[in-house]
Protein backbone atom coordinates (compact mmCIF):
# COMPACT_ATOMS: atom_id res chain seq x y z
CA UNK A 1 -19.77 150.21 -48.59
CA UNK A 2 -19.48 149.61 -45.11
CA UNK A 3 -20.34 145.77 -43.71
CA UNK A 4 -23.88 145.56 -41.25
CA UNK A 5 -22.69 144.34 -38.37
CA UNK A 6 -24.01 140.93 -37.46
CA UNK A 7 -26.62 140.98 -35.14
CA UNK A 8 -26.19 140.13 -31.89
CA UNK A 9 -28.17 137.03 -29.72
CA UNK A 10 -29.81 137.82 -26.38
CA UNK A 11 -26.99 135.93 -24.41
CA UNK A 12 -24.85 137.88 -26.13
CA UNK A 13 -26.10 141.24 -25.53
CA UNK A 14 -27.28 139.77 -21.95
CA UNK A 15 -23.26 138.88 -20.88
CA UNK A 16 -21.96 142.27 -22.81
CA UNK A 17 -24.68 144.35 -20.55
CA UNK A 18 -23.79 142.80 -17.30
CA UNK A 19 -20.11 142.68 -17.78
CA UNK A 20 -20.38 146.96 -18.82
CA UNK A 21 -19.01 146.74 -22.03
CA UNK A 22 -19.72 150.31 -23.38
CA UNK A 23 -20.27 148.98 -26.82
CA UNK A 24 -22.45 145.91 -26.14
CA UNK A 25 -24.45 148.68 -23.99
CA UNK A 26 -24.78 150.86 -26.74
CA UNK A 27 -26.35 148.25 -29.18
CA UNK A 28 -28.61 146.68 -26.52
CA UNK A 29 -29.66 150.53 -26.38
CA UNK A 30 -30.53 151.06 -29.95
CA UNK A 31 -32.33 147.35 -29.78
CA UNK A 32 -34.87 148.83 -27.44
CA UNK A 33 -35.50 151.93 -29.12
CA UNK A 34 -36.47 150.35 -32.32
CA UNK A 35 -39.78 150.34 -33.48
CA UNK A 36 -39.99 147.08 -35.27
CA UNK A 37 -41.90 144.59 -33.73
CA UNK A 38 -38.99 141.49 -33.39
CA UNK A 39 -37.14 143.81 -32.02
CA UNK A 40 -39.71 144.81 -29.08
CA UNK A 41 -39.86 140.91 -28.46
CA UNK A 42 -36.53 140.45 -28.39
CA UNK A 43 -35.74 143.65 -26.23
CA UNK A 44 -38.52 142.59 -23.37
CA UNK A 45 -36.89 139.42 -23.53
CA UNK A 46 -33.42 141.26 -23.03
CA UNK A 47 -34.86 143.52 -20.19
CA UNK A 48 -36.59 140.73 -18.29
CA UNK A 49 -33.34 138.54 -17.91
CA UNK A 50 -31.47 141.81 -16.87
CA UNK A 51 -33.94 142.91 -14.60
CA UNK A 52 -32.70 141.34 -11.38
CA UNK A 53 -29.10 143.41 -11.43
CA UNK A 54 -31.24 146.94 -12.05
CA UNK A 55 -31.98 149.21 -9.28
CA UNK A 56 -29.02 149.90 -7.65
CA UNK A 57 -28.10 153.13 -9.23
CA UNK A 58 -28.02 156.76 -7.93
CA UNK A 59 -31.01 158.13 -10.92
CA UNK A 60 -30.55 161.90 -11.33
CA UNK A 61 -32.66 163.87 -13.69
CA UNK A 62 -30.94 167.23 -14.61
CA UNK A 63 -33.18 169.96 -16.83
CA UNK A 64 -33.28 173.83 -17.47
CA UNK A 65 -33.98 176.08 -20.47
CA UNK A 66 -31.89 175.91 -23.92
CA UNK A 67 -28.56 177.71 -23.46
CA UNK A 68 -28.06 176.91 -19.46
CA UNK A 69 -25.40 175.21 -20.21
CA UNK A 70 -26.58 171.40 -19.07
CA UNK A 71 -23.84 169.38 -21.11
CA UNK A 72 -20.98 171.50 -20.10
CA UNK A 73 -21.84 170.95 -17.01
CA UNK A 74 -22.45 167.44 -16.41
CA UNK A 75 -19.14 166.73 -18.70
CA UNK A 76 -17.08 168.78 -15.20
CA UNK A 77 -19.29 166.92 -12.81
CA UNK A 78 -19.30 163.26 -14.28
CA UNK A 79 -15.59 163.75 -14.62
CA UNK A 80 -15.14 165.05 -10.96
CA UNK A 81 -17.19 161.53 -9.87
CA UNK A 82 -15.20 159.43 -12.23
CA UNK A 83 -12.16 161.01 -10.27
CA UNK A 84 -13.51 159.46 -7.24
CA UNK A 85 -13.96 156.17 -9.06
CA UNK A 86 -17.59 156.16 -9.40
CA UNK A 87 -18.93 154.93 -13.02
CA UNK A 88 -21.17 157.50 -14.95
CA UNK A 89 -23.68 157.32 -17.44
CA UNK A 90 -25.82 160.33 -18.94
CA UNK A 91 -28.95 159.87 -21.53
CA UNK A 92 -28.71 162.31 -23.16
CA UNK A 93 -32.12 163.36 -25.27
CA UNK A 94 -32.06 165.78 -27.67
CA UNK A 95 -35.98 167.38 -29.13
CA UNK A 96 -36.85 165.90 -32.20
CA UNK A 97 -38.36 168.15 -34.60
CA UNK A 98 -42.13 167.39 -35.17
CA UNK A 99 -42.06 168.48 -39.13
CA UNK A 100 -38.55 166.24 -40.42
CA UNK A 101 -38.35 163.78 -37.06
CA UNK A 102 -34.62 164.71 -36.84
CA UNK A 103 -32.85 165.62 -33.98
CA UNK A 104 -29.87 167.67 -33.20
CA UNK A 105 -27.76 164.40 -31.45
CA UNK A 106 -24.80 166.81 -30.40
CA UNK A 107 -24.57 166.37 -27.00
CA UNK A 108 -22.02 163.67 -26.99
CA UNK A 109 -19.76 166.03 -28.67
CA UNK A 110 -20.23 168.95 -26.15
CA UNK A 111 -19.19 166.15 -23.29
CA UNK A 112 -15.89 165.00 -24.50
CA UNK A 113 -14.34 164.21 -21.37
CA UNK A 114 -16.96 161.21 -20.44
CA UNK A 115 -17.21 160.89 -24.18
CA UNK A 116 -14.04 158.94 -24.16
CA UNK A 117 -13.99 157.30 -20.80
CA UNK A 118 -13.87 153.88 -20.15
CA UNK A 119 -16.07 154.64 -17.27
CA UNK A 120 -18.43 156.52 -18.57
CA UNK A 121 -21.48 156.26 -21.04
CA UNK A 122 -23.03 158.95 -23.16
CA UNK A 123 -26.08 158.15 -24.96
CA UNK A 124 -28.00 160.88 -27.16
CA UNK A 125 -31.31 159.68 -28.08
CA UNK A 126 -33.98 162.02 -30.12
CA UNK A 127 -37.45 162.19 -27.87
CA UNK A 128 -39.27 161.89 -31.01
CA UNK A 129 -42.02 163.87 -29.79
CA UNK A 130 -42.21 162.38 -26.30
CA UNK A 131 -43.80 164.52 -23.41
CA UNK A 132 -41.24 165.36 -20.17
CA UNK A 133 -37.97 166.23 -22.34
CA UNK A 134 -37.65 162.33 -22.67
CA UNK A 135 -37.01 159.60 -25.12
CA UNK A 136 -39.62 156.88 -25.74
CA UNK A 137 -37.85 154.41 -24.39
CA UNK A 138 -35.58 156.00 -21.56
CA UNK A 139 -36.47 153.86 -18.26
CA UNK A 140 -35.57 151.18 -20.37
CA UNK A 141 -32.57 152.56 -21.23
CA UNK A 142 -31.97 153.43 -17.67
CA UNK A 143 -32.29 149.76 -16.33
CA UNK A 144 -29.67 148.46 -19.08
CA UNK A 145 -27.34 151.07 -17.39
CA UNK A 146 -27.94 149.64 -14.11
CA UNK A 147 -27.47 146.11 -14.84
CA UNK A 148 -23.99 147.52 -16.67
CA UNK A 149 -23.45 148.70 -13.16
CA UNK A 150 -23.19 152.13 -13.57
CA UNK A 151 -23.10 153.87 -9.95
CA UNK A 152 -24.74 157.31 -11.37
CA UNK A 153 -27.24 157.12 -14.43
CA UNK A 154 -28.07 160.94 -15.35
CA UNK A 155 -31.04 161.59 -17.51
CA UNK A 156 -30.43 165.35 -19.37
CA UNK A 157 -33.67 166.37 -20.78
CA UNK A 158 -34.48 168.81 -23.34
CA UNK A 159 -35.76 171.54 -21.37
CA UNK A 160 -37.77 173.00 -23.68
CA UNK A 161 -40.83 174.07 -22.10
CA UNK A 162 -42.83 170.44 -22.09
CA UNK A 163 -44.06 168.98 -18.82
CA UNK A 164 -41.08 167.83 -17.19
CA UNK A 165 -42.90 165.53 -14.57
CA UNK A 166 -42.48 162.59 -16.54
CA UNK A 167 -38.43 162.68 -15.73
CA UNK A 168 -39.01 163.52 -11.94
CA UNK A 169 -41.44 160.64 -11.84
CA UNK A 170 -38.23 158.05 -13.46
CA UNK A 171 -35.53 159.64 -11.00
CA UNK A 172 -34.68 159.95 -7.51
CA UNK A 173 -32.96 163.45 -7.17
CA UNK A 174 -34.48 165.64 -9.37
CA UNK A 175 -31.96 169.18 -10.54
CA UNK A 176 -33.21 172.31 -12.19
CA UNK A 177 -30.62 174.15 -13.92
CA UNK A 178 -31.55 178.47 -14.44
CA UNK A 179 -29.95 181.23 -15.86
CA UNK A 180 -28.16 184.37 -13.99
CA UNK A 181 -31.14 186.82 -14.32
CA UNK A 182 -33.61 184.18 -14.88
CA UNK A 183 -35.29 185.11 -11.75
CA UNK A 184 -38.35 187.11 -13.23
CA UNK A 185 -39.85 184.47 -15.07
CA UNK A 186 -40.57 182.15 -11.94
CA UNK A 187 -44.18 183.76 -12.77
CA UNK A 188 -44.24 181.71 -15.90
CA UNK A 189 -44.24 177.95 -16.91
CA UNK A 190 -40.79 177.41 -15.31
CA UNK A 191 -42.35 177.69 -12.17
CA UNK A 192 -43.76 173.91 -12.74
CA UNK A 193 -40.29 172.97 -12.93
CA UNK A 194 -38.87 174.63 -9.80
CA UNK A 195 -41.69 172.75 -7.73
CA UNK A 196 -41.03 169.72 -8.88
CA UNK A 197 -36.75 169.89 -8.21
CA UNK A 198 -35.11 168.68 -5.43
CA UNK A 199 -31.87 170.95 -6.27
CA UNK A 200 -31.85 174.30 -8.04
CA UNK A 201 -28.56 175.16 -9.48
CA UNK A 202 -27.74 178.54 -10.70
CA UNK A 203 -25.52 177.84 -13.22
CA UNK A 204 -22.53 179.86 -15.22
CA UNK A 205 -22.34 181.67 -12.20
CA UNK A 206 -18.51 182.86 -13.25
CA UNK A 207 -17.00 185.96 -13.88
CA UNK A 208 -19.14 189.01 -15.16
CA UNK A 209 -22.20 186.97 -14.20
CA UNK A 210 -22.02 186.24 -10.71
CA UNK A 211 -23.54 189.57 -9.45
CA UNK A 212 -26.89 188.75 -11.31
CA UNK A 213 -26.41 184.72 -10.29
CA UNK A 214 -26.93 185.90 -6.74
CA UNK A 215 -29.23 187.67 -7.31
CA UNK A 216 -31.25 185.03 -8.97
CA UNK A 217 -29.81 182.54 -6.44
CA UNK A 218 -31.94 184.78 -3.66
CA UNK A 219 -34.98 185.60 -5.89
CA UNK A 220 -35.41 181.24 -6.11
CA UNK A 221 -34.86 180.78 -2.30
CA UNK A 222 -37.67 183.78 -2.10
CA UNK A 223 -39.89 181.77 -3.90
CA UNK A 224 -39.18 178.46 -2.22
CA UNK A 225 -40.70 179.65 0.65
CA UNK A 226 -44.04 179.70 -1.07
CA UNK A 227 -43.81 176.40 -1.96
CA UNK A 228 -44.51 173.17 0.10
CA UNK A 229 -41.89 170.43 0.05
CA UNK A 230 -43.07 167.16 -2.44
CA UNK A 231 -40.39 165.47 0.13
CA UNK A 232 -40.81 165.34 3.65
CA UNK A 233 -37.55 165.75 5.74
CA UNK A 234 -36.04 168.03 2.90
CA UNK A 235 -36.00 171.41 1.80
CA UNK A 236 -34.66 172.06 -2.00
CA UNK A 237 -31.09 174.55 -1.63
CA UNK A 238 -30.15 176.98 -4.31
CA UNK A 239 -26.92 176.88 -5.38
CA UNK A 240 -24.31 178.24 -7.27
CA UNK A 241 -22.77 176.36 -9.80
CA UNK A 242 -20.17 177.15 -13.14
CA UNK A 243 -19.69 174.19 -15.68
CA UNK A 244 -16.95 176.18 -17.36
CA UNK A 245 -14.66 176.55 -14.07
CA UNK A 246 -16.26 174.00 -11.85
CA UNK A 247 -17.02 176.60 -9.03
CA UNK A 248 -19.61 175.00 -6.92
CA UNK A 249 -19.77 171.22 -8.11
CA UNK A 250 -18.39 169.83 -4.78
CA UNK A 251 -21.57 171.53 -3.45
CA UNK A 252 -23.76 170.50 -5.69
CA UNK A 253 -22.83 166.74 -5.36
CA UNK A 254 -23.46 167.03 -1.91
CA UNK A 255 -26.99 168.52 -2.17
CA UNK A 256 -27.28 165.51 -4.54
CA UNK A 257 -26.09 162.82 -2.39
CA UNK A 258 -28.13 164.39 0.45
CA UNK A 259 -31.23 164.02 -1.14
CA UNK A 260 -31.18 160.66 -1.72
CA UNK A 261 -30.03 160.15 1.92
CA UNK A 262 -32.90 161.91 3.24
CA UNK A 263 -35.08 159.67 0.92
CA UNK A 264 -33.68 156.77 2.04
CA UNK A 265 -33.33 157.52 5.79
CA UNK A 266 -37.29 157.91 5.79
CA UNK A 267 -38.39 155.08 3.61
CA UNK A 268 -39.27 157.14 0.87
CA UNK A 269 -36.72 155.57 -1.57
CA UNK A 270 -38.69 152.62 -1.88
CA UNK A 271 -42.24 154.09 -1.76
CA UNK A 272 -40.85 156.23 -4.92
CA UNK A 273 -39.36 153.18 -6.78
CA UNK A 274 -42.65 151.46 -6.21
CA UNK A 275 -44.95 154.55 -7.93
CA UNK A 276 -42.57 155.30 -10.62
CA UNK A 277 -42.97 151.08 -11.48
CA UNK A 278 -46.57 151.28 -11.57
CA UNK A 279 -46.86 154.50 -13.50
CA UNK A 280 -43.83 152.62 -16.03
CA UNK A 281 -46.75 149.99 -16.26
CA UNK A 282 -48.97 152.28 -17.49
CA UNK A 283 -46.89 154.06 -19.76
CA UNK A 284 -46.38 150.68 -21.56
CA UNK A 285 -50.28 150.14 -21.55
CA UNK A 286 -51.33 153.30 -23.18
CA UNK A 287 -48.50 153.06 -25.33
CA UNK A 288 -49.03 149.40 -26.73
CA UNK A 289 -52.75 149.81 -26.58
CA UNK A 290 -53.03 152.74 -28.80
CA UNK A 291 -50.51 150.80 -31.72
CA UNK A 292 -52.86 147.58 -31.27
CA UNK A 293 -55.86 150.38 -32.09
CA UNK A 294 -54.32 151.78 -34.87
CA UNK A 295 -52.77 147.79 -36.24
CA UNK A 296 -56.47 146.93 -36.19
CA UNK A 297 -58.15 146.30 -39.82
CA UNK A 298 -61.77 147.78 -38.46
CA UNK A 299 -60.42 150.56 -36.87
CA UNK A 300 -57.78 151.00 -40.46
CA UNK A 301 -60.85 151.05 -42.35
CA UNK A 302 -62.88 153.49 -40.90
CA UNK A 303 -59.72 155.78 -39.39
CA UNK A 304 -59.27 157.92 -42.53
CA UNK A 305 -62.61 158.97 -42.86
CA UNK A 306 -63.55 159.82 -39.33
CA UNK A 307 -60.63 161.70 -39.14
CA UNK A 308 -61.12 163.57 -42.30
CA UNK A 309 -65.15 163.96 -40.81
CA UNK A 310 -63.06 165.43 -37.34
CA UNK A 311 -61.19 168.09 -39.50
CA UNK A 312 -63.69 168.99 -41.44
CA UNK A 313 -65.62 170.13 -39.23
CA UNK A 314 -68.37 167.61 -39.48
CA UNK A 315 -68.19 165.98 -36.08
CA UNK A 316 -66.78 166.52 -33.07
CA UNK A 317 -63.35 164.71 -32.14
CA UNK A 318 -65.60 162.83 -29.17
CA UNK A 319 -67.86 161.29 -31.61
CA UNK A 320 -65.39 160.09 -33.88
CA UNK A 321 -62.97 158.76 -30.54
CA UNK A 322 -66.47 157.10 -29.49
CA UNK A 323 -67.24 155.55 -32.79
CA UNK A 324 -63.42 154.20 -33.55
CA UNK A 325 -62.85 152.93 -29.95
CA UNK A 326 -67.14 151.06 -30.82
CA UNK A 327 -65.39 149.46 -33.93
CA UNK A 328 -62.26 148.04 -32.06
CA UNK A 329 -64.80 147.04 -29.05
CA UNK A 330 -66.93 145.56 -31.45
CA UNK A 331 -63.95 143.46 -33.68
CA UNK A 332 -62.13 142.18 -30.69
């Protein structure tokens, strides 16, 4: 049987972070994704004495549908930026499945260029259930790849139909990945998605596919017109973009880049930093406020039968919120 490895102190995993050493990284990672309570202490303790070399990365949030090829394509672009000696790292969340909890985890397999370089980081974390395509615990994740010094931190969400403004709110550029021939369902739910990106790539726009890809290409700028820019000072291009042969990368760096130029130039850089804190405060609040609920012994005691009374049938689900939140109200 294998050995545990020994754990690791906080100036340990404090000098490991800041000096970017990939596996150092990769257990202060798993330290703030645990549940247990120590290690919460220990990993606010970790994230407030790495907090003062965070910020400074490029944040890019890249989604689209299952099948749009999203791994495949950052593996050519992250390797196309670590050819111009800029440091990548990709979070990589994969949907967790709400009956076993498990996740698929595969992604650092379909990325086996940045997989294996020294300047790279690929991190697949399950979202356990977590709204936006996200992990629990992926701005913190993001700010340990910051103070590693990472130049681009890319967060790849699942794309799976949940509310994806929860990863535009953590990033700065903000790139929707769609389908040659996708064009007809902008009348559906992806058309939440398209309003919030900054970039729209069509993507596997190669060979046999490229007639419908400009197609779709010209059905999104269509649309785009209908919709009011989130960012003043920039209009969202549509671009097209093949992970397999790297056709249109160049381009889409530069649309990248360009955005967070534009937000800069005007002062919105900041004024975006500054929401997506607060709204990372509040996130934490809900979060830590609902496990105190259900940790408390009054509210334990009288949880299982107010629920039951809820599914039964016998009350409504505001009386029984009403009564539990009376009993924690009434304990504290």
């Amino acid at each position: 049987m294998a050995q545990r490895r020994a754990r690791l102190e906080l100036p340990e995993l404090e000098r490991g972070v800041l000096a970017g050493e990939r596996a150092v990284l990769a257990r202060a990672v798993t330290l703030i994704e645990s549940s247990r309570p120590e290690d919460q202490a220990r990993s606010d303790e970790l994230l407030a004495r790495i907090w003062p070399r965070t910020g400074r990365a490029h944040r890019v949030g890249v989604t689209g549908p299952p099948g749009v090829g999203k791994s495949t394509l950052l593996d050519a672009l992250g390797s196309m930026l670590l050819d111009r000696d800029l440091s990548v790292a990709v979070l990589a969340v994969d949907p967790s499945s709400r009956v076993s909890g498990g996740s698929i985890l595969g992604d650092k397999t379909r990325m086996p260029r940045l997989a294996v370089h020294p300047r790279a980081f690929v991190r697949p974390s399950p979202s356990g259930g977590s709204l936006g395509g996200v992990a629990r615990r992926t701005r913190e994740a993001m700010a340990l790849c910051e103070a590693a010094a990472f130049d681009v931190v890319v967060v790849e969400t699942v794309g799976v139909g949940q509310s994806e403004t929860v990863v535009a709110e953590m990033v700065d550029t903000f790139v929707a990945l769609v389908l040659p021939g996708s064009g007809d369902e902008l009348q559906g739910i992806k058309k939440g998605v398209i309003e919030l990106a900054d970039v729209i790539a069509v993507n596997k726009a190669d060979g046999g596919n490229l007639p419908r890809a400009r197609e779709t290409k010209t059905e999104h700028e269509s649309a785009l017109r209908y919709l009011r820019p989130h960012v003043g000072g920039w209009s969202p291009p549509v671009l097209l973009v093949s992970g397999a042969t790297g056709d249109g990368l160049e381009e889409l760096w530069k649309a990248i880049t360009a955005h967070r130029e534009t937000l800069s130039s005007t002062g919105a850089l900041e004024s975006l930093r500054r929401a997506q804190r607060g709204r990372w405060l509040w996130s934490m609040l809900e979060e830590q406020l609902l496990a105190e609920l259900r940790r408390h012994p009054t509210v334990r005691k009288r949880l299982a039968s107010i629920e039951r009374a809820v599914m039964d049938g016998e009350i409504p689900a505001t009386r029984g919120a009403e009564e539990l939140l009376s009993a924690f109200r009434t304990a504290i």
